[in-house]
Every structure is written in C-alpha cells, then in structure tokens.
C-alpha atoms as a PDB file:
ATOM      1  CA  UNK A   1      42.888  52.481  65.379  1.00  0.00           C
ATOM      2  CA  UNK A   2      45.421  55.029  64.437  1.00  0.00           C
ATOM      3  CA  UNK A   3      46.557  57.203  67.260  1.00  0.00           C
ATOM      4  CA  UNK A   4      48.433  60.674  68.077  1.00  0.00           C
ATOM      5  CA  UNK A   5      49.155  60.631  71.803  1.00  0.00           C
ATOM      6  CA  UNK A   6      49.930  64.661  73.121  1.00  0.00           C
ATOM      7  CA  UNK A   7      51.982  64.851  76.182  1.00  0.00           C
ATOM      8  CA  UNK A   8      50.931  67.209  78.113  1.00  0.00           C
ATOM      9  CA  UNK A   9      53.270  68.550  81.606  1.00  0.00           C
ATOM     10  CA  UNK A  10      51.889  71.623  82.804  1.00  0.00           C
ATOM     11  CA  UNK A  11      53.971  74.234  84.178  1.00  0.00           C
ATOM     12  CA  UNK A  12      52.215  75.662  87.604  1.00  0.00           C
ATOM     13  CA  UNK A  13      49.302  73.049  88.485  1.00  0.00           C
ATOM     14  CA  UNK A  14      48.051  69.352  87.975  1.00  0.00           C
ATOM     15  CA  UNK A  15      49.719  66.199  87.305  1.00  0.00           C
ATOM     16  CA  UNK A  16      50.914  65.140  83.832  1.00  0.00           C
ATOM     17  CA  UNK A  17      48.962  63.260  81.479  1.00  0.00           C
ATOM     18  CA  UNK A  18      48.873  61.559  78.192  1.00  0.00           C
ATOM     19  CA  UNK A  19      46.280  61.883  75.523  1.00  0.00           C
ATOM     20  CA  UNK A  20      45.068  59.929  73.076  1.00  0.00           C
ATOM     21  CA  UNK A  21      43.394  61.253  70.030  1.00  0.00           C
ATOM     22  CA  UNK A  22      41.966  59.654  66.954  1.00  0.00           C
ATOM     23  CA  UNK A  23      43.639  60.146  63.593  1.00  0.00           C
ATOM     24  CA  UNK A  24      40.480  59.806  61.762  1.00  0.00           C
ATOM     25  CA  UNK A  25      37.643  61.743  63.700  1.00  0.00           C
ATOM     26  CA  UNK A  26      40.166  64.211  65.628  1.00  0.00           C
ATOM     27  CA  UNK A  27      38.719  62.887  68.887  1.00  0.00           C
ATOM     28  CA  UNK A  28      40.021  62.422  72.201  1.00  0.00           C
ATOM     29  CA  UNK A  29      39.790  58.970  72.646  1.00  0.00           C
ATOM     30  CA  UNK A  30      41.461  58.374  76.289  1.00  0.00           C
ATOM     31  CA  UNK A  31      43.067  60.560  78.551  1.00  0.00           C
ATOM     32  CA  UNK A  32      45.932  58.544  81.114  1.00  0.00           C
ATOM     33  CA  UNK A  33      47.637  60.416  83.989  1.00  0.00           C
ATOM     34  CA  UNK A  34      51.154  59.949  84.615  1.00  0.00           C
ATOM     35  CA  UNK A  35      52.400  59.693  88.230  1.00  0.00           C
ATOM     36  CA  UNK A  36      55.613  61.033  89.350  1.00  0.00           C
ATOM     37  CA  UNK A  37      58.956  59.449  89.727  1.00  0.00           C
ATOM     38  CA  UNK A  38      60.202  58.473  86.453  1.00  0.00           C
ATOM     39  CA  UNK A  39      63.978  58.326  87.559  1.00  0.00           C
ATOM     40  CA  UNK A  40      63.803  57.107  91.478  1.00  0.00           C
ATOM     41  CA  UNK A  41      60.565  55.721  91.995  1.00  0.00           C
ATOM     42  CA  UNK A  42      61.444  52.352  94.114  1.00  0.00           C
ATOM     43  CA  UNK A  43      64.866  53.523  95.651  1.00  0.00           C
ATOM     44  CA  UNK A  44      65.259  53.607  99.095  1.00  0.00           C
ATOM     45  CA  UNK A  45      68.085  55.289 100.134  1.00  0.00           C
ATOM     46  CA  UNK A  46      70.900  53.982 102.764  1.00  0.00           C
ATOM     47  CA  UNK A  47      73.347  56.041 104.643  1.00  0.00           C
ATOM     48  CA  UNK A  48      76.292  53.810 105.889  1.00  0.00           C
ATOM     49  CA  UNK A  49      78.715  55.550 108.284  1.00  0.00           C
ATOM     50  CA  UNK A  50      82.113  54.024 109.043  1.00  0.00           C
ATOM     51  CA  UNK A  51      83.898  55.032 112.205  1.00  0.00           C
ATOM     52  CA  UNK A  52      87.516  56.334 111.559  1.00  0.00           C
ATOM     53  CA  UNK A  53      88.543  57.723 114.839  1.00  0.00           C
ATOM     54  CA  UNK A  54      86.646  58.412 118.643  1.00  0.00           C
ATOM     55  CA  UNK A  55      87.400  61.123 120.847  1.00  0.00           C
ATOM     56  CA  UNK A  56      85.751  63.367 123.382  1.00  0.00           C
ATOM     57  CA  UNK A  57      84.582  66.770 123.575  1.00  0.00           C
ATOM     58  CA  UNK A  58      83.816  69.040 126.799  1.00  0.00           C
ATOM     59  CA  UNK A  59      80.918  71.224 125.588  1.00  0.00           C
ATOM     60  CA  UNK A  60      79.265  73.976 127.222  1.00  0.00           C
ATOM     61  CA  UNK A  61      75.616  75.223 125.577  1.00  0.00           C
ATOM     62  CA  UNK A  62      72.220  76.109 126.368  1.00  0.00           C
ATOM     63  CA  UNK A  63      69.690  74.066 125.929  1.00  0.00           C
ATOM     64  CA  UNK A  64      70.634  70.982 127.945  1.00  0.00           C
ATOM     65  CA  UNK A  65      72.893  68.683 125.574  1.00  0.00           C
ATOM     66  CA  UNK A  66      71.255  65.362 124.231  1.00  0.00           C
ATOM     67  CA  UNK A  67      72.720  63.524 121.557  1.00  0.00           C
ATOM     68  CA  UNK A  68      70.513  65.050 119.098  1.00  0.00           C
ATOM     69  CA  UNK A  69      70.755  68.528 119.868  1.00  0.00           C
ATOM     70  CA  UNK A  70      74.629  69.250 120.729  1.00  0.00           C
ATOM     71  CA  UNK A  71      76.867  71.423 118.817  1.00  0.00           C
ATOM     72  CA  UNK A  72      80.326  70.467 118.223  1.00  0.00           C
ATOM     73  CA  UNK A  73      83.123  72.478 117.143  1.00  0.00           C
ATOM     74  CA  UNK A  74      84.924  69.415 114.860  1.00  0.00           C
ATOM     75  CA  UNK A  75      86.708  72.177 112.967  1.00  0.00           C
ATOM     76  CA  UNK A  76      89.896  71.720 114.873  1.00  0.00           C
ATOM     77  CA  UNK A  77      90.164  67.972 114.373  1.00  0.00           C
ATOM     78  CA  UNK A  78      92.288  66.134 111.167  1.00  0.00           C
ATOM     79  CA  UNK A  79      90.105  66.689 107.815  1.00  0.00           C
ATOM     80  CA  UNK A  80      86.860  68.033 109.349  1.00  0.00           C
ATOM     81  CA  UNK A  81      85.931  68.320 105.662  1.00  0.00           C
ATOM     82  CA  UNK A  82      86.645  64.298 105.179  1.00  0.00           C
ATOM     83  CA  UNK A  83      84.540  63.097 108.053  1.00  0.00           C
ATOM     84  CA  UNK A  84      81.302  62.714 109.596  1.00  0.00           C
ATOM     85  CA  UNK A  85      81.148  63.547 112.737  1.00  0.00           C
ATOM     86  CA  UNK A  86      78.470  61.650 114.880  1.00  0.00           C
ATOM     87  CA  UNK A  87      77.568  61.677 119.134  1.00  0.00           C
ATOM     88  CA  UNK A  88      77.072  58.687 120.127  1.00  0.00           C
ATOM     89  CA  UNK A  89      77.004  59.370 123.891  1.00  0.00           C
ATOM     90  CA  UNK A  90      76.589  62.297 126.212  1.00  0.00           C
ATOM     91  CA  UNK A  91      77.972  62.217 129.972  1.00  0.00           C
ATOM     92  CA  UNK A  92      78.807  64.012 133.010  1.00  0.00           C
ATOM     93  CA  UNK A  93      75.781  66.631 132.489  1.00  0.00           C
ATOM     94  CA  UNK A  94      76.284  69.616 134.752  1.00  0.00           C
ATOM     95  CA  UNK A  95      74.347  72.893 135.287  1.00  0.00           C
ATOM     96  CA  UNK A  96      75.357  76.156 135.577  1.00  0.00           C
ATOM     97  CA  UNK A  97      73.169  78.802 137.021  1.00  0.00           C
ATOM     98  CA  UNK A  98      75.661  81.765 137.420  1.00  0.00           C
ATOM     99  CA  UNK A  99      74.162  83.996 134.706  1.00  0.00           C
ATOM    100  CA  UNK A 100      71.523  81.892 133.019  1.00  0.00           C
ATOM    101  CA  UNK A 101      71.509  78.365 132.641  1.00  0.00           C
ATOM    102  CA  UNK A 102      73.612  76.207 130.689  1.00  0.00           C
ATOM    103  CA  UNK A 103      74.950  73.067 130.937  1.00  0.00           C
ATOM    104  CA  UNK A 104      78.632  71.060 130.438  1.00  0.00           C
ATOM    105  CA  UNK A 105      78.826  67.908 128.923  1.00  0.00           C
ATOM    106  CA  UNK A 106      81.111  65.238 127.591  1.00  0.00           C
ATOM    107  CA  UNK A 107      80.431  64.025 124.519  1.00  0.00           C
ATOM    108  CA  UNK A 108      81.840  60.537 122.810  1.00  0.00           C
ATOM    109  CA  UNK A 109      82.094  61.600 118.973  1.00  0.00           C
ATOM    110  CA  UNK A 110      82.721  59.218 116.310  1.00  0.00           C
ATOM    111  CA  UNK A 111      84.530  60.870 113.125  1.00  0.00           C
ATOM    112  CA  UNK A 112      83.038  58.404 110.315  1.00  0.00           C
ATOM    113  CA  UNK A 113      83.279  58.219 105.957  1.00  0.00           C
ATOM    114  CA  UNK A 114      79.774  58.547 105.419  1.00  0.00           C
ATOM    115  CA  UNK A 115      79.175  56.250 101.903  1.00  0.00           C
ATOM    116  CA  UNK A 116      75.313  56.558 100.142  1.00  0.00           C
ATOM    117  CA  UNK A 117      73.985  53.253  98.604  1.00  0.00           C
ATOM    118  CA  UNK A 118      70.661  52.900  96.627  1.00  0.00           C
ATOM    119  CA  UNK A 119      68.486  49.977  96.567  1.00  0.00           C
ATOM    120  CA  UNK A 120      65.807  49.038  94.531  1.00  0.00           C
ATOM    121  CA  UNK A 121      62.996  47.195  95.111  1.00  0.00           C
ATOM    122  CA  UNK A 122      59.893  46.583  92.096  1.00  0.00           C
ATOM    123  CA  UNK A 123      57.692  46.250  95.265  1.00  0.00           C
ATOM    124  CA  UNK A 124      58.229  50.119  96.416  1.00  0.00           C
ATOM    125  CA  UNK A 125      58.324  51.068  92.387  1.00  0.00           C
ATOM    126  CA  UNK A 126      54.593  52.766  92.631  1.00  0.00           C
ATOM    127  CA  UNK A 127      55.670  54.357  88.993  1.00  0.00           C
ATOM    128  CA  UNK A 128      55.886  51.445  87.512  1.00  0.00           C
ATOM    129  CA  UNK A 129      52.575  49.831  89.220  1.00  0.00           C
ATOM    130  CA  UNK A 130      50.415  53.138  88.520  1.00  0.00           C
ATOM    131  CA  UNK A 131      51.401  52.699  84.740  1.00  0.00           C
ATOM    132  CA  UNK A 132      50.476  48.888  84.792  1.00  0.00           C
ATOM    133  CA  UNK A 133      47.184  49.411  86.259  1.00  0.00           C
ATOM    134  CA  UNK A 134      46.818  51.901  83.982  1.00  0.00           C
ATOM    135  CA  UNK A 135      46.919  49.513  81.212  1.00  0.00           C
ATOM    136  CA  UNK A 136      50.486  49.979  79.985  1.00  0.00           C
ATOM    137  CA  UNK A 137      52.946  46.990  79.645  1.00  0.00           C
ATOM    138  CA  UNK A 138      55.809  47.839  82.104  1.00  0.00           C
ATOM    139  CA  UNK A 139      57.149  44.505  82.376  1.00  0.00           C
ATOM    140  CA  UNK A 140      60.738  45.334  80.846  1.00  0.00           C
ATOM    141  CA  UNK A 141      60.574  48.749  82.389  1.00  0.00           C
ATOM    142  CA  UNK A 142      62.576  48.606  85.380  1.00  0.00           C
ATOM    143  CA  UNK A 143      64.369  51.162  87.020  1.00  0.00           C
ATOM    144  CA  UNK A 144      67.895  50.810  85.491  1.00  0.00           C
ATOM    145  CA  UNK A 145      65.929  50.830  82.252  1.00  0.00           C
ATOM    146  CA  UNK A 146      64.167  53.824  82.824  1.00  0.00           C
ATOM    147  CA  UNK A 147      67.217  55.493  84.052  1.00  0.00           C
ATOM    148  CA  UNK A 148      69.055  54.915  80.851  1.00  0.00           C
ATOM    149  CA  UNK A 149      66.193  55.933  78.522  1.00  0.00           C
ATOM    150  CA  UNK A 150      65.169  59.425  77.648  1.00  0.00           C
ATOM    151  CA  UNK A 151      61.708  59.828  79.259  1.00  0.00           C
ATOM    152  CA  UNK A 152      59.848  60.844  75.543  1.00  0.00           C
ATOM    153  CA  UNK A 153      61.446  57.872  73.796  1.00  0.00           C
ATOM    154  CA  UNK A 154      60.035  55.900  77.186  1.00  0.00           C
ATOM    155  CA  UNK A 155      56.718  57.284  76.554  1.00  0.00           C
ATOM    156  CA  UNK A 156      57.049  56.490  73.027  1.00  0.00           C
ATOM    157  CA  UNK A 157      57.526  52.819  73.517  1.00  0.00           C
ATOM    158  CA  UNK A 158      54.892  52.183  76.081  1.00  0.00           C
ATOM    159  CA  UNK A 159      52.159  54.207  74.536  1.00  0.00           C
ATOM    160  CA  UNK A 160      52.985  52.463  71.166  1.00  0.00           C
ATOM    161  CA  UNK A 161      51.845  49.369  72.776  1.00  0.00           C
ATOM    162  CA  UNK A 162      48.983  50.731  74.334  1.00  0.00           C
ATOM    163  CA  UNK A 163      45.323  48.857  74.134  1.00  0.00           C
ATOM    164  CA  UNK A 164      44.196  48.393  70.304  1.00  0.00           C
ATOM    165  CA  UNK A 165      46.317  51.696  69.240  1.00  0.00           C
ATOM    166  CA  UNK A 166      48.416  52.340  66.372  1.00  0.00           C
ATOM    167  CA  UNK A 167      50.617  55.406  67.673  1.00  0.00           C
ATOM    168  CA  UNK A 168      51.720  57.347  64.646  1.00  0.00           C
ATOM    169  CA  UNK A 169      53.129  59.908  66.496  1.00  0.00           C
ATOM    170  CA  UNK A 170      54.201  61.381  70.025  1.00  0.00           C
ATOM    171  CA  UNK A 171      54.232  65.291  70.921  1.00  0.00           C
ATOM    172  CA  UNK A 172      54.827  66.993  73.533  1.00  0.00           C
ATOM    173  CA  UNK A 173      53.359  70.315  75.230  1.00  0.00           C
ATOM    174  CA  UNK A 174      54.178  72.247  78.094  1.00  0.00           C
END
C-alpha cells in the first residue's frame, strides 16, 4: 500500500509520533510514537580524573567540613583554570565556639586533568529497542550511525521499510 508518513513533534506537550496515512482513501492507517534520544540514547558517560599534584589546605567554615561539603579557595594555586581540584581526605577537625561555631580542618586535595569518555552499549540503547518493538528494522541503526545521519533522512529510511508500506513521501509538522 502506498503511504505518506507526517511527522509530527509538538511544541509544548506529548511525545512525538509518526503517522501513517493512505494514499488512496486519505486514511490514517497507523499511528507510531517515537521515544526520545535520537543522538545519546545508550551512552553512559565516564569522568576520569588524573592526579597532577597533592597538597594541603587549612580551612576554616561553618558547617562542619566533610569531604563533600568543604570549600576550597584553589584560586591561588598554578592554573586553577587547568585543574580539577578534588578532597580526598579531611583531618585534624577542630571546633570553635568563640562567636558561633565553626570548625578547622586539613584537607588533602588532589589537583587532577579531568578527561570525559563515552561508551556505548546496544543493551542501554532503549531508542533503538522502542523502535524495534515497534516494528521498525533498526538493525544497522546504531548509535554512530544515527549520530552521523540527519534525523528526517533517518526517519525516512526506517519508515520506508516499514510493514507492507510503500512510503512516497515524508513531511514534517511542528
């Protein structure tokens, strides 16, 4: 059967879908949804820090310093900009009840290059399985595929190929 398929991507509410209508009767024929995450679904991202340089900083703050929670004052150290700057250890924990209480601490920093790496997986790719369940043939359609194709020509490919159809054309709305 010959088909149009509409795109449709509305603006303000409700997920995106694809529509297919009959050439000859001017029918919808099937309506498909299409999830999110076109460009990343599947990538996990990793942070990788590598220490540079250690060194230790007296601090003095309020609430009692953790190595989540303290604030450092890296700006006086070589290329604050450059670095990373990450506690790995906070010691000799003191309170100080003169005026209100704070605390002194020293705190072990490690100045690291922080590098971002993405890996993919087709296990995590939930794109690519929602569209397969759907009915669409996403074998070929990985992510470095996907990445390197406009998303309408994608659409155009996988909804030519779609059931019994014979796409004629592809537009989009919204």
């Amino acid at each position: 059967m010959n088909a149009i398929a509409v795109y449709h991507q509305p603006q303000e509410c409700g997920c995106p879908y694809l529509t297919f209508i009959s050439q000859e009767t001017g029918e919808v024929v099937e309506t498909v949804d299409i999830p999110e995450g076109y460009f990343d679904s599947g990538c996990k991202r990793v942070d990788i820090y590598t220490p540079v340089y250690s060194f230790i900083e007296q601090v003095n703050q309020s609430p009692k310093p953790t190595v989540d929670n303290v604030r450092l004052t890296c700006g006086c150290y070589p290329n604050p900009k450059k670095y990373v700057f990450r506690v790995t250890k906070v010691d000799n924990i003191k309170e100080d009840n003169t005026v209100f209480p704070t605390w002194t601490a020293d705190v072990h920093v490690e100045a690291c290059h922080h590098d971002i790496k993405w890996q993919y997986s087709t296990k995590r790719d939930s794109f690519r399985k929602q569209l397969s369940k759907a009915g669409f043939n996403m074998k070929p359609w990985t992510l470095t595929k996907r990445m390197k194709t406009p998303f309408l020509d994608f659409l155009k490919q996988v909804a030519s190929s779609y059931k019994d159809y014979h796409l004629v054309n592809l537009i989009q709305i919204g």
